[in-house]
C-alpha atoms as a PDB file:
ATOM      1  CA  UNK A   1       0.000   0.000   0.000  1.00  0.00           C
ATOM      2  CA  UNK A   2       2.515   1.987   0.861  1.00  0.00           C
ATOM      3  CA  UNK A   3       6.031   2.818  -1.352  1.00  0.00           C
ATOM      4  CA  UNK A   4       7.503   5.486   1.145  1.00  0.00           C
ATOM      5  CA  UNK A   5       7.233   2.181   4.174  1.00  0.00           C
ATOM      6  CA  UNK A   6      10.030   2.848   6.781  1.00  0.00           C
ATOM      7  CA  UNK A   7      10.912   2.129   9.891  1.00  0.00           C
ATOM      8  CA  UNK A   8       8.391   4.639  10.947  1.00  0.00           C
ATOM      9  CA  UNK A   9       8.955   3.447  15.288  1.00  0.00           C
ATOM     10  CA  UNK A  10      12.043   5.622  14.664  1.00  0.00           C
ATOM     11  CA  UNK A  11       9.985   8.541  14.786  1.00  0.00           C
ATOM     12  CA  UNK A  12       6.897   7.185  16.358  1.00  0.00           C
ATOM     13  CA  UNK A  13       4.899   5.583  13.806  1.00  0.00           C
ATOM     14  CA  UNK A  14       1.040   4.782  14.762  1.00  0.00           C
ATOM     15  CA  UNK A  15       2.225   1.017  16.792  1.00  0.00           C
ATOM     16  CA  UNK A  16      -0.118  -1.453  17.156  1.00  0.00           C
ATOM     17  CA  UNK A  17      -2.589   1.120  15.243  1.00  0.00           C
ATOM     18  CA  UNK A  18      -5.121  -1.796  13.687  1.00  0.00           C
ATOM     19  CA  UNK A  19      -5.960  -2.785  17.528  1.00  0.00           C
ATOM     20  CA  UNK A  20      -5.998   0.390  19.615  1.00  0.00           C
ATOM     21  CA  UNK A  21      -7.593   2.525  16.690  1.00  0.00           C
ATOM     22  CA  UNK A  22     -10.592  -0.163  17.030  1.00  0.00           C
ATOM     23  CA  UNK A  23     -10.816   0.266  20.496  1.00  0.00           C
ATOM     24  CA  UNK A  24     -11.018   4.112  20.438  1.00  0.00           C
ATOM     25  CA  UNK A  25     -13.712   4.096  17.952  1.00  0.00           C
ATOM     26  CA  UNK A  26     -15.494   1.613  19.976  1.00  0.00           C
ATOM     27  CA  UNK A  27     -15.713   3.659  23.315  1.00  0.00           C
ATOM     28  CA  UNK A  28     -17.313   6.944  21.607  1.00  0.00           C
ATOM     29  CA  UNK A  29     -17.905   8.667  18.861  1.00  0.00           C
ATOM     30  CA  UNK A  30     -15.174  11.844  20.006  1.00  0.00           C
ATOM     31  CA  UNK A  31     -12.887   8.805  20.951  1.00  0.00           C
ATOM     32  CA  UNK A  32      -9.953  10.050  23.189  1.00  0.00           C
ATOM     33  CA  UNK A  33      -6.667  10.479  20.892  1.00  0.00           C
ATOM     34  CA  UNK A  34      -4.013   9.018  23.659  1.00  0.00           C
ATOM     35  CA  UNK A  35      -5.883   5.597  23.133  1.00  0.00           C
ATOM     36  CA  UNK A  36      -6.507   6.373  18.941  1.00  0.00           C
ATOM     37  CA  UNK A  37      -3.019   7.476  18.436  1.00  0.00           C
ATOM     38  CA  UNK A  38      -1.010   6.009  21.752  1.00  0.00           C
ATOM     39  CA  UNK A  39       1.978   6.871  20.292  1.00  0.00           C
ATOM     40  CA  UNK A  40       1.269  10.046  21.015  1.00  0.00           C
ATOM     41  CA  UNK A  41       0.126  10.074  24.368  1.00  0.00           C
ATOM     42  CA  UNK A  42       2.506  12.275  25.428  1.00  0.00           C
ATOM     43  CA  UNK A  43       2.265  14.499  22.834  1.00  0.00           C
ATOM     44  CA  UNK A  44       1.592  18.443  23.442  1.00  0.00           C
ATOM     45  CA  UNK A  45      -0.834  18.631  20.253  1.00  0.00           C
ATOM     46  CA  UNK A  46      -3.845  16.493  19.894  1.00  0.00           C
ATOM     47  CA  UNK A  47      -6.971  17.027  18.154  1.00  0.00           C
ATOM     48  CA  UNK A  48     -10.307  15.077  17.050  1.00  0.00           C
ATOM     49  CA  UNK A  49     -13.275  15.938  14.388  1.00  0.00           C
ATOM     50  CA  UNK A  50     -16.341  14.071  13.372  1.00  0.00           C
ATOM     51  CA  UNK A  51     -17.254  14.465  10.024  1.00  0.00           C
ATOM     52  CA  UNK A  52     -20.790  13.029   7.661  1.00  0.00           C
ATOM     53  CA  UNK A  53     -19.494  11.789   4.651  1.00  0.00           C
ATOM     54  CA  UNK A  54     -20.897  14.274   2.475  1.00  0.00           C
ATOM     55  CA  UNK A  55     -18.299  16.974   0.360  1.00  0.00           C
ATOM     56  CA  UNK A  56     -18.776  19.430   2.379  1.00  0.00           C
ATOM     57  CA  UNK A  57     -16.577  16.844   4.608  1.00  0.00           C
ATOM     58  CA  UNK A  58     -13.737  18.161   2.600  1.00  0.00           C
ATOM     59  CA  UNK A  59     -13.317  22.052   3.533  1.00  0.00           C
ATOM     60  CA  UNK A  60     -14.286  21.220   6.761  1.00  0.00           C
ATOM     61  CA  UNK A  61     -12.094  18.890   7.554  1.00  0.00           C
ATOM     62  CA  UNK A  62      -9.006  21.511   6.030  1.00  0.00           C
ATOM     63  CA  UNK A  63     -10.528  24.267   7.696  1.00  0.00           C
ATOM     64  CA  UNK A  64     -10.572  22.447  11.027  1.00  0.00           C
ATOM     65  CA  UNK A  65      -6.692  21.514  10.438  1.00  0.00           C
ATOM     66  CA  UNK A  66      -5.860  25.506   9.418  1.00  0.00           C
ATOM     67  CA  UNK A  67      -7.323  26.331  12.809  1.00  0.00           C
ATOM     68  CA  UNK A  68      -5.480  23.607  15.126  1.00  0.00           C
ATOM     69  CA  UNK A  69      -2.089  24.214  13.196  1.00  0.00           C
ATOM     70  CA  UNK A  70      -1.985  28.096  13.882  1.00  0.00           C
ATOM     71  CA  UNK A  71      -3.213  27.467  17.590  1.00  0.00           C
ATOM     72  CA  UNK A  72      -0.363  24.956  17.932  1.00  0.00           C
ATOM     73  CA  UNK A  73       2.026  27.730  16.560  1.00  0.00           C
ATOM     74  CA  UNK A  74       2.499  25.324  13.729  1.00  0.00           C
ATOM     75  CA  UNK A  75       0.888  27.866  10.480  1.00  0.00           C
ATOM     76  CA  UNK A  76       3.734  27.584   8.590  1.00  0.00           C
ATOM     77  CA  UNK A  77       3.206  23.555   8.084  1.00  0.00           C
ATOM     78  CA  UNK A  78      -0.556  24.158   7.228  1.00  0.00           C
ATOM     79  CA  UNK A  79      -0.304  23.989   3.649  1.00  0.00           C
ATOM     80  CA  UNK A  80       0.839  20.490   2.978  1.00  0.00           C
ATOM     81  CA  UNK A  81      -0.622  19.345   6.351  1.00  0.00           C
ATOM     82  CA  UNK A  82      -4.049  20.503   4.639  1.00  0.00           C
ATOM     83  CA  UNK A  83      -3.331  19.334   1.497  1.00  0.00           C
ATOM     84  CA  UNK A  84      -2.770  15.743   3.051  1.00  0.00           C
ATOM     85  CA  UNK A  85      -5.934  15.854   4.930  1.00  0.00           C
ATOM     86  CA  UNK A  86      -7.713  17.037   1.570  1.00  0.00           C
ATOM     87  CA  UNK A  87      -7.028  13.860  -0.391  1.00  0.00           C
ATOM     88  CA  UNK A  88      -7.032  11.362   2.684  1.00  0.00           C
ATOM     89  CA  UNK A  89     -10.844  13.089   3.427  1.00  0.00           C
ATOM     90  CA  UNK A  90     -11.981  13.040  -0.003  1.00  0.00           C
ATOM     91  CA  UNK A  91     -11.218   9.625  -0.227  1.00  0.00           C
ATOM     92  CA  UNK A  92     -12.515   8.765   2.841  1.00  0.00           C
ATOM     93  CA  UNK A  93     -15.832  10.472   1.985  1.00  0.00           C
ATOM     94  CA  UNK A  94     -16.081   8.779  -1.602  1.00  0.00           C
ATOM     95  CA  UNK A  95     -15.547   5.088  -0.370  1.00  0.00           C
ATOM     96  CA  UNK A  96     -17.994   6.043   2.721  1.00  0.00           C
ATOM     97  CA  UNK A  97     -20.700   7.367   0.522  1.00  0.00           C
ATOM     98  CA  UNK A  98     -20.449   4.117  -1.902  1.00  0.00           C
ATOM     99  CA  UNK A  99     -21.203   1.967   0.773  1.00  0.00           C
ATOM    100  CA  UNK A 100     -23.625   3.889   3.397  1.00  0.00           C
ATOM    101  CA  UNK A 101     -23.920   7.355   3.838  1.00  0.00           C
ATOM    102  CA  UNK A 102     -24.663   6.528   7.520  1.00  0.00           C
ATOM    103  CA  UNK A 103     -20.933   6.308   8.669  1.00  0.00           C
ATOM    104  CA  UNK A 104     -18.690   9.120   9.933  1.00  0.00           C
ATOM    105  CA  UNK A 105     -15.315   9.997   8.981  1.00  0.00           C
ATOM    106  CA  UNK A 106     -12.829  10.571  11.797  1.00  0.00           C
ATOM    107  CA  UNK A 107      -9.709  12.849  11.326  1.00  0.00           C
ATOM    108  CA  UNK A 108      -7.254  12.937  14.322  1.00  0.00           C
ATOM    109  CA  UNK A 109      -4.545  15.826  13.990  1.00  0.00           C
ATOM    110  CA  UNK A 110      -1.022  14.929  16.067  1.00  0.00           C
ATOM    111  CA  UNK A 111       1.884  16.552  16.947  1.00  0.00           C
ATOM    112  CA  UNK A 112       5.038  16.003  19.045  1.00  0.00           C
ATOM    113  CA  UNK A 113       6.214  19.738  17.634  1.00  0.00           C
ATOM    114  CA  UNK A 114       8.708  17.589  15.111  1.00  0.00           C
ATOM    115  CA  UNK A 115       5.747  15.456  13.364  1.00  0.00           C
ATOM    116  CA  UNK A 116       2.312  16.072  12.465  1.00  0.00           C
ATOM    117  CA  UNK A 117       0.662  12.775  11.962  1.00  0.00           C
ATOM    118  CA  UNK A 118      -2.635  12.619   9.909  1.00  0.00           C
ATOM    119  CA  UNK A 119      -5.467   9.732  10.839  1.00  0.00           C
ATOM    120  CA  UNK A 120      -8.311   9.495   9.122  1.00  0.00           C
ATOM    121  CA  UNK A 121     -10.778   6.652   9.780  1.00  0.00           C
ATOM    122  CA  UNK A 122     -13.843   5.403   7.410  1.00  0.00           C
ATOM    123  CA  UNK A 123     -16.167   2.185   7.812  1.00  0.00           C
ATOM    124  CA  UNK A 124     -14.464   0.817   4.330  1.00  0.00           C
ATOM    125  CA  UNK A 125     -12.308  -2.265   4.227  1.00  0.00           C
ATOM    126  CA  UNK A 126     -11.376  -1.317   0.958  1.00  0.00           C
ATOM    127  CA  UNK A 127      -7.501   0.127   1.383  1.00  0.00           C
ATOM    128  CA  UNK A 128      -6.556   2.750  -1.158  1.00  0.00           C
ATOM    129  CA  UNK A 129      -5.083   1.867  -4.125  1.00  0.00           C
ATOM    130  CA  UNK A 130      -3.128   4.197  -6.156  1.00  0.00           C
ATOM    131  CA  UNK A 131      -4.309   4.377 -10.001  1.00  0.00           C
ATOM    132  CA  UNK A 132      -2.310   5.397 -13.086  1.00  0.00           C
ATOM    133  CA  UNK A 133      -4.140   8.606 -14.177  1.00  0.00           C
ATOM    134  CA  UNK A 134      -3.916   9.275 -17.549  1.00  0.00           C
ATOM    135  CA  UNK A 135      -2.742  12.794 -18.697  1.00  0.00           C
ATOM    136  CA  UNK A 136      -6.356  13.633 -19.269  1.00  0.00           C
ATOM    137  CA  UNK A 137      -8.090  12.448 -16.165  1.00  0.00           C
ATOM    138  CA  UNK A 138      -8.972  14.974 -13.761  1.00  0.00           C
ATOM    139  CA  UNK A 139      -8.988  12.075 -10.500  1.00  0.00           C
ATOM    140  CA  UNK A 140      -6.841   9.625  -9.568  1.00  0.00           C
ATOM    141  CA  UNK A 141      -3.510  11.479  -8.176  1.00  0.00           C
ATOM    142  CA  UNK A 142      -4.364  11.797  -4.419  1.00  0.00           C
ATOM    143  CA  UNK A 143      -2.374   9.155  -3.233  1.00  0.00           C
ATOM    144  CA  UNK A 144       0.477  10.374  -5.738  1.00  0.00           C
ATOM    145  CA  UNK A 145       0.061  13.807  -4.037  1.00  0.00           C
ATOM    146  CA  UNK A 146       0.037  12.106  -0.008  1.00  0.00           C
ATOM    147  CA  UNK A 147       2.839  10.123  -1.160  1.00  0.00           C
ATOM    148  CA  UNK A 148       5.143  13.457  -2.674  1.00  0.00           C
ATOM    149  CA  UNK A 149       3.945  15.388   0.313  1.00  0.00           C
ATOM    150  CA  UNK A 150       4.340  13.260   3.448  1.00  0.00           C
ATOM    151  CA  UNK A 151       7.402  11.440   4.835  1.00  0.00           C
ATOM    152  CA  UNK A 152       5.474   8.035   5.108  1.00  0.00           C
ATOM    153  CA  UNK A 153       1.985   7.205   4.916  1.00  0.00           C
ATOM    154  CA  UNK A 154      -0.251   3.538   5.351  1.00  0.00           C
ATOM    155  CA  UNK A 155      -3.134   2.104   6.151  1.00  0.00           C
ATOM    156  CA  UNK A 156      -3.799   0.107   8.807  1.00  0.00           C
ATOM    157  CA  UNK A 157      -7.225  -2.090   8.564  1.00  0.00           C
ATOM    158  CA  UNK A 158      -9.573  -1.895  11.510  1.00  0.00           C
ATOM    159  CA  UNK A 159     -11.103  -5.679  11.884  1.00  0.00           C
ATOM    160  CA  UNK A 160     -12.500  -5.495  15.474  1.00  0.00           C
ATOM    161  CA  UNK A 161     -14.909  -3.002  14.116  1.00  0.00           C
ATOM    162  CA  UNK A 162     -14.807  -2.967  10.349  1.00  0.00           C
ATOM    163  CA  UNK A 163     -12.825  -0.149   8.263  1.00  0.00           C
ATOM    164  CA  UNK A 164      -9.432   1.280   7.851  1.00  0.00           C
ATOM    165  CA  UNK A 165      -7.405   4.605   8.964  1.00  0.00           C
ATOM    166  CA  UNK A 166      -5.135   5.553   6.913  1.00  0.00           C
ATOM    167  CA  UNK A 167      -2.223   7.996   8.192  1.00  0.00           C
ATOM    168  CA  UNK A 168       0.340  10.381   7.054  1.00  0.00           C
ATOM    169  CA  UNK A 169       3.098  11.675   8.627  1.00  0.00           C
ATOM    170  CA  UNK A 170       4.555  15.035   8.065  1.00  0.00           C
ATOM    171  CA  UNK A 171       8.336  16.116   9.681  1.00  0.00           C
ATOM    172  CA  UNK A 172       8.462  19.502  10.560  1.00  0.00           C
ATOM    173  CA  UNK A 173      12.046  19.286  10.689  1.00  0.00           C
END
């Protein structure tokens, strides 16, 4: 799934995401980001939305990342970080509204002030594929896009409760 796979523990990749993303999602809908993202427990910069899978899923979700990133001191990353959460959303909201328009999309925003790491959650097993867009085609570079912008991305399936997050990580560095 993913060509940029490293040894992403090095800088605190999502561990044991599949199990403990599950189990966040399973307690409540806001579902606390130390047990979502342990990794990051002790992490200064944690944040949570709760989006319907319509389009308007999309802005809102980049607006809501503009807003954490400047109140984390962390503007000048907002760009790409939105950018990311743009393409991970849409598709997110597209495979969502496929199967049932009755499940959420969940975006968690982390930070250690080094990393920003991007989590989005939807009720598809389906994990994303990357497709060879023809010059022509207006779809099909997302992934192309997470994959130039972040230092690693994945997706990690979520089989206790059906669905996948997929994550990006960004270095700040």
């Amino acid at each position: 799934m993913n060509s940029s796979r490293g040894n992403v523990a090095d800088r605190g990749r999502p561990g044991e995401l599949l199990r403990l993303v599950a189990d966040g999602l399973a307690d409540s809908g806001a579902a606390d980001v130390a047990r979502v993202a342990p990794f990051a427990a002790g992490w200064p910069h944690r944040a949570f939305l709760e989006l319907v899978a319509l389009p308007s899923a999309v802005p809102r979700a980049r607006l809501h990342t503009r807003q954490v990133l400047w109140e984390w001191g962390l503007a000048e990353f907002s760009e790409n970080t939105e950018l990311l959460v743009a393409e991970l959303t849409t598709n997110a909201m597209q495979v969502s509204r496929a199967a049932t328009q009755d499940d959420p999309i969940r975006l968690w925003l982390v930070s250690d002030k080094t990393q920003v790491v991007v989590l989005v959650w939807d009720a598809s097993p389906l994990p994303p594929v990357p497709v060879d867009a023809g010059e022509d085609a207006e779809n099909g570079r997302g992934l192309l896009l997470v994959q130039a912008i972040s230092a690693q991305w994945d997706c990690d399936l979520t089989p206790e409760m059906g669905g996948k997050v997929v994550w990006a990580q960004i270095l700040l560095e």
